[in-house]
Protein backbone atom coordinates (compact mmCIF):
# COMPACT_ATOMS: atom_id res chain seq x y z
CA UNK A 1 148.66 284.71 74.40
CA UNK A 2 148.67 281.06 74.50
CA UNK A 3 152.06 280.91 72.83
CA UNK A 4 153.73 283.31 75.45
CA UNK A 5 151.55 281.48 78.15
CA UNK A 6 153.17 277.71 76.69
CA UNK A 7 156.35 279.73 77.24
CA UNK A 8 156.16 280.73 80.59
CA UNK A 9 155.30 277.29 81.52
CA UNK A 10 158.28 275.52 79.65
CA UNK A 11 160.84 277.83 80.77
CA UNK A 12 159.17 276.99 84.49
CA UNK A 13 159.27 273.31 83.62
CA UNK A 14 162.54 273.17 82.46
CA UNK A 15 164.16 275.03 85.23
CA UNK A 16 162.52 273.00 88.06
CA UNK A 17 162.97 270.16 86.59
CA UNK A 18 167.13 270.50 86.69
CA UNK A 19 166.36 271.90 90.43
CA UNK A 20 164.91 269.00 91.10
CA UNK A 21 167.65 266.78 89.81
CA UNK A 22 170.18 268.69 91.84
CA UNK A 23 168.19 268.37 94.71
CA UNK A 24 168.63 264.51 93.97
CA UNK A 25 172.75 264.06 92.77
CA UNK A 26 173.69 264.01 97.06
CA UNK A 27 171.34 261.30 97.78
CA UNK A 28 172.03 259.33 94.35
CA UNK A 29 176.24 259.78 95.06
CA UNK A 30 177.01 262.34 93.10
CA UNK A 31 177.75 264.92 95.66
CA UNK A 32 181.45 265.81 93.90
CA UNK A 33 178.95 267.06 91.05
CA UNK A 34 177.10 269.29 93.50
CA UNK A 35 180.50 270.60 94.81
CA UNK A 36 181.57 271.42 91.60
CA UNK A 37 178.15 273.78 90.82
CA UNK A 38 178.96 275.24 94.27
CA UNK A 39 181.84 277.06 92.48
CA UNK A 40 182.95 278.49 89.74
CA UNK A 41 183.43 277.65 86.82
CA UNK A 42 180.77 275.07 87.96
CA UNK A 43 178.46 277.66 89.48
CA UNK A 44 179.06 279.48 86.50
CA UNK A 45 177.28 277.25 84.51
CA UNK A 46 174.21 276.80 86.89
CA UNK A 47 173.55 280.66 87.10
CA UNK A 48 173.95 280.91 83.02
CA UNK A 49 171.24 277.86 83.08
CA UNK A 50 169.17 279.76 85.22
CA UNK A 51 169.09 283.13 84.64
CA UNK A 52 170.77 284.06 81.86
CA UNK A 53 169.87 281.35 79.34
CA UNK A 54 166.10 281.66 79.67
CA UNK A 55 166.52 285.57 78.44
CA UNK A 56 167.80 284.35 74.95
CA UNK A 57 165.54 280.82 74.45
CA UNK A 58 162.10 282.73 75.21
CA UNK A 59 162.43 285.10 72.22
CA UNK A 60 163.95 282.70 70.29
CA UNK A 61 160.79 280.57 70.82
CA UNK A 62 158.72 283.69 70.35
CA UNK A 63 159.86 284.29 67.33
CA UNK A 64 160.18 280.95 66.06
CA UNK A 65 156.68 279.98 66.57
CA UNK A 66 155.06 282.83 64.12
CA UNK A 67 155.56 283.69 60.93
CA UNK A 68 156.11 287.46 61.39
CA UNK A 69 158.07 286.96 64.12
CA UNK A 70 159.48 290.53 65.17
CA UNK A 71 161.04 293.23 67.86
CA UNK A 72 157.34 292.94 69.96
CA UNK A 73 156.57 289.37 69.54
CA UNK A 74 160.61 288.33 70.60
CA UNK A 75 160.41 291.32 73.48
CA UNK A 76 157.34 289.20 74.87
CA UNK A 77 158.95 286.14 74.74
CA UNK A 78 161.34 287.49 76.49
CA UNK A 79 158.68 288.55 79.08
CA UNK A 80 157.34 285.25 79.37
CA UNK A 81 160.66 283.86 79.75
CA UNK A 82 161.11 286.27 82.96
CA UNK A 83 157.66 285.26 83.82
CA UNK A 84 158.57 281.66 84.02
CA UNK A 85 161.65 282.30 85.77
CA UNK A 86 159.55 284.05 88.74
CA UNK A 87 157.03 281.30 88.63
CA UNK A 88 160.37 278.79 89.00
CA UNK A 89 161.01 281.04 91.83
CA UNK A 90 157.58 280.93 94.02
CA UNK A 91 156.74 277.14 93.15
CA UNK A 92 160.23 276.13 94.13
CA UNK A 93 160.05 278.25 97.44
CA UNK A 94 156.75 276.55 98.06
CA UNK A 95 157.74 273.18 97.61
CA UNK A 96 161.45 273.43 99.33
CA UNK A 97 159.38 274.92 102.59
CA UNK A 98 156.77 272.18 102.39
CA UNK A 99 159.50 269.95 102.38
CA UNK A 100 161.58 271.56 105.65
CA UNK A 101 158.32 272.58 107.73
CA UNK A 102 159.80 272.59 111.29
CA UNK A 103 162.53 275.15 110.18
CA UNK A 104 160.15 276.84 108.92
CA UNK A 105 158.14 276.87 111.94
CA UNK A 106 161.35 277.86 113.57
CA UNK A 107 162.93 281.09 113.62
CA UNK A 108 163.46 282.82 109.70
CA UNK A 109 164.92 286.09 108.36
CA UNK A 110 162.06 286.71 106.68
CA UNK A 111 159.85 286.80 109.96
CA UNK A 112 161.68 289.11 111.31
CA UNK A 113 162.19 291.43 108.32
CA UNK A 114 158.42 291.41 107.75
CA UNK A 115 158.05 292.65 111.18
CA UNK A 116 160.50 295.47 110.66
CA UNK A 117 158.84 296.27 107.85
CA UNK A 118 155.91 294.75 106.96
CA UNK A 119 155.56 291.90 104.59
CA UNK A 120 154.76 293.78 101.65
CA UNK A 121 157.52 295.73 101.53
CA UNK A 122 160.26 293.21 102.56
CA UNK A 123 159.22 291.20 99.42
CA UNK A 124 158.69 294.00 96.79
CA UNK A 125 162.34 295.19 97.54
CA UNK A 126 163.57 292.03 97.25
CA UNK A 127 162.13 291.08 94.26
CA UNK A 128 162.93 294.35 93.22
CA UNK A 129 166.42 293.70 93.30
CA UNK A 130 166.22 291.03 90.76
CA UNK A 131 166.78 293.47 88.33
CA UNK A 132 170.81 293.56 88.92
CA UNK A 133 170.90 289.54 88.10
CA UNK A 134 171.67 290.46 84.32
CA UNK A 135 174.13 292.97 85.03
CA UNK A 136 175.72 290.99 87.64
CA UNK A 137 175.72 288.16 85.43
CA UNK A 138 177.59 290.85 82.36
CA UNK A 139 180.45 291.67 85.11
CA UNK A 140 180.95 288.03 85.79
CA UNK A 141 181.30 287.42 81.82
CA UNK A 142 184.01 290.58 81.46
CA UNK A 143 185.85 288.53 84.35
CA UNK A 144 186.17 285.81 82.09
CA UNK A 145 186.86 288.02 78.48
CA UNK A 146 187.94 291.34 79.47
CA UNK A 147 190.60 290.73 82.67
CA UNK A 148 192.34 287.29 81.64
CA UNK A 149 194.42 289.19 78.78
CA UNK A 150 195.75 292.22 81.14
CA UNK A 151 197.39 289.13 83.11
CA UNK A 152 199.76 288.34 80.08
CA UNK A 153 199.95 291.56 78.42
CA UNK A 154 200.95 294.25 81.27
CA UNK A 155 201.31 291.09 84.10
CA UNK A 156 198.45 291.69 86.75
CA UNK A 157 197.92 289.05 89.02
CA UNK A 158 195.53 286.13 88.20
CA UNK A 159 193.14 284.87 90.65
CA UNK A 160 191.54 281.98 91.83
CA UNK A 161 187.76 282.61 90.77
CA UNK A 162 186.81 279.58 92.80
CA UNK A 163 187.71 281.41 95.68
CA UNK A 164 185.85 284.30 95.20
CA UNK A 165 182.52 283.19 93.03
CA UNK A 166 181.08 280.12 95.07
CA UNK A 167 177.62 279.36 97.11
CA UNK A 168 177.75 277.52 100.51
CA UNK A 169 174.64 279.51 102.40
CA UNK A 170 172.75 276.54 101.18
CA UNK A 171 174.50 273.95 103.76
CA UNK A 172 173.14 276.30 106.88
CA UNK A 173 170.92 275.02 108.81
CA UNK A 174 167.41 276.02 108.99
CA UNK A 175 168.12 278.10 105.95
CA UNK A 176 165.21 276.88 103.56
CA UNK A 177 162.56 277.82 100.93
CA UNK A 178 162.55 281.80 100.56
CA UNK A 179 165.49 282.67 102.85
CA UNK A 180 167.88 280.39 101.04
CA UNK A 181 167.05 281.32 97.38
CA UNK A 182 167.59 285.13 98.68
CA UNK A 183 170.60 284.04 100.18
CA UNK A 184 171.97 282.48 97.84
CA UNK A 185 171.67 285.29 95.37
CA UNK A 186 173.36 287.59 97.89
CA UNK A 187 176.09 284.75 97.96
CA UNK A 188 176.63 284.87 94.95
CA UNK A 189 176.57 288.28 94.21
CA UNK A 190 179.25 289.21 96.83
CA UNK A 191 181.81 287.00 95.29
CA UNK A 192 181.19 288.24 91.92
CA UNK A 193 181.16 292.09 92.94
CA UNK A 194 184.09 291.53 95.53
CA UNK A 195 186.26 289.65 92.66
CA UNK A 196 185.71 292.79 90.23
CA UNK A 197 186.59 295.38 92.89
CA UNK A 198 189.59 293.38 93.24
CA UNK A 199 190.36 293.45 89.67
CA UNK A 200 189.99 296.95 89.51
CA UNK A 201 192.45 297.67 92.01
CA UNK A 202 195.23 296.28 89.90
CA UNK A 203 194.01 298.13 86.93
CA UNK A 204 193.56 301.93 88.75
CA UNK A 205 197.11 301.76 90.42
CA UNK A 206 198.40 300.40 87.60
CA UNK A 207 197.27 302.82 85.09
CA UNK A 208 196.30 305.95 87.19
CA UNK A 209 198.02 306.13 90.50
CA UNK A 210 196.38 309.80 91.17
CA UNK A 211 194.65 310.38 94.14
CA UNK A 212 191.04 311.97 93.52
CA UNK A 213 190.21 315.91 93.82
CA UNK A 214 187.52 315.39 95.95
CA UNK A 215 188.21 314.97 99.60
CA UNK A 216 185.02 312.81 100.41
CA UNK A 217 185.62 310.63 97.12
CA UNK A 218 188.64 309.63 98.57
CA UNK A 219 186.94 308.56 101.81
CA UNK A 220 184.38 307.03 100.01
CA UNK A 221 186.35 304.95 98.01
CA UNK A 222 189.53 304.18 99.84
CA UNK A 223 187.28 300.99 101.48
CA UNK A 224 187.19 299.49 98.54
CA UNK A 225 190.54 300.77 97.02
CA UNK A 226 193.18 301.22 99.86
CA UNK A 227 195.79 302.65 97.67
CA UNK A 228 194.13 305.51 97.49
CA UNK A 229 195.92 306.35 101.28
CA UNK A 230 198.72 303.55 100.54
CA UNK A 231 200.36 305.24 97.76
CA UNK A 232 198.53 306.81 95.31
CA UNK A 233 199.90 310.65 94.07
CA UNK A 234 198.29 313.52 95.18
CA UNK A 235 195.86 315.10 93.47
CA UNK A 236 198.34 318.53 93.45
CA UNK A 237 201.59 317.01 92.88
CA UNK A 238 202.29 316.98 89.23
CA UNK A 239 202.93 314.45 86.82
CA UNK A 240 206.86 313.74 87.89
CA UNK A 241 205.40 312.31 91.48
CA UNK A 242 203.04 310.89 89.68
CA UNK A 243 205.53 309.13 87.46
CA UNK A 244 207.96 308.39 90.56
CA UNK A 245 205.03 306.52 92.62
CA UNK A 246 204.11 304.13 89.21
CA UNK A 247 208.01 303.43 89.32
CA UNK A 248 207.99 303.38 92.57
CA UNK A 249 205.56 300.10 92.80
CA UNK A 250 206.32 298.67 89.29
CA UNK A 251 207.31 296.45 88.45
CA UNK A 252 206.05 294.56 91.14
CA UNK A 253 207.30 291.28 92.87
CA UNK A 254 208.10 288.76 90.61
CA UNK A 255 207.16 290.68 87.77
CA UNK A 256 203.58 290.60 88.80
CA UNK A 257 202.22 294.06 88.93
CA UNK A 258 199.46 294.17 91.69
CA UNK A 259 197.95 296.98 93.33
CA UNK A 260 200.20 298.42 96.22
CA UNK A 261 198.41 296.36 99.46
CA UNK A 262 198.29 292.88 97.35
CA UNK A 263 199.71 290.18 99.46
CA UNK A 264 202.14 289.31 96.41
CA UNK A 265 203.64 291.84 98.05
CA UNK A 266 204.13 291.25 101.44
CA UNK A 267 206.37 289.18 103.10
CA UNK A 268 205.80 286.64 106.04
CA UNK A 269 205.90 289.31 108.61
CA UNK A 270 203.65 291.84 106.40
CA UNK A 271 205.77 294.21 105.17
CA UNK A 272 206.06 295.45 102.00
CA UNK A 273 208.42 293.53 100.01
């Protein structure tokens, strides 16, 4: 117990510890660096450090520090690792709200989600969410390993990740301690989920311009991938319209095969180039 415990409490250490420092870079002139983290690949490298990293270095330590190190002693370092990451979470909330005491005196999203529905609740669902962090943090990896090569090899568009996976919640004001850490997560999360639905746009109408069977799936999905009403076959039309609407649409503009609405191509006046 004492090793997993001596876990916990480096893994804590060690992530409040860099908080700490980047709470320090703006004051000490190094606010470029803090920019950087802000986005990716910078913020990339911060969420790795603190959520991913500690799932790998607690059962390593585990592991390392017995001599019959195996599946259940490395599956509770890894539970001490997770441990310490929550305990990073609730001292660092503490300490940021100490820190910013009239906003927190002022008004808070947490106040008023408490009294919608009750404080218990609010923060067992939120915590509860937690959970997607490591498969949030698995689609962000595939953006890096799995997309990049379907940019050379069949010519969909690249992107910008900067411009989709960034933070800036954290430079609201009166945004502090609990709310902000929340926030942030949401922040990030967005970008990372609204990048991938992006990606997959190019790679459905690209590969399988067909309109679902299901009525409602259409409607449910057509938010989130207009092509299904701007172009895709129908469902019932056999594979030749099928095969006129991918020629149609590719290739695309300049050789770059996006998904039917991308703005690669539209011209100034937004119509379809």
């Amino acid at each position: 117990m004492l090793m997993y415990l001596w876990i916990a409490l480096s893994v804590a250490g060690s992530l409040l510890l860099v908080a700490g420092l980047l709470h320090a870079l703006p004051k000490f002139g190094f606010k470029g660096v803090t920019e950087w983290l802000s986005r990716a690949p910078g913020l990339d490298v911060f969420i790795f450090y603190f959520t991913v990293l500690p799932l790998f270095v607690g059962p390593w330590m585990a592991v390392r520090s017995t001599l019959d190190g195996g599946f259940w002693v490395g599956l509770g370092g890894l539970v001490a690792a997770v441990a310490g990451q929550v305990l990073t979470v609730c001292v660092w909330t503490v300490l940021h709200e100490m820190a910013h005491r009239e906003a927190v005196r002022g008004p808070r999203i947490v106040k008023q989600i408490n009294r919608s529905v009750g404080p218990l609740r609010n923060h067992a669902a939120v915590w509860w969410t937690a959970w997607a962090v490591p498969i949030f943090a698995v689609i962000r990896i595939a953006q890096y390993i799995v997309y990049p090569p379907l940019t050379w090899l069949v010519r969909l568009p690249k992107y910008k990740h900067a411009e989709w996976v960034s933070v800036s919640r954290h430079k609201f004001e009166g945004l502090v301690g609990h709310d902000m850490i929340w926030c942030l997560y949401c922040d990030w999360m967005t970008g990372v989920w609204s990048l991938g639905s992006e990606m997959l746009r190019n790679v459905e109408s690209f590969w399988c311009p067909i309109r679902f069977m299901p009525d409602k799936k259409c409607e449910n999905c057509k938010t989130d991938f207009p092509d299904i009403d701007g172009g895709w076959a129908a469902f019932n039309s056999g594979m030749e319209q099928v095969e006129k609407t991918h020629a149609e649409h590719y290739p695309g503009p300049d050789g770059v095969n996006a998904w039917f609405g991308h703005p690669v191509r539209l011209t100034v006046k937004g119509k379809k180039k």
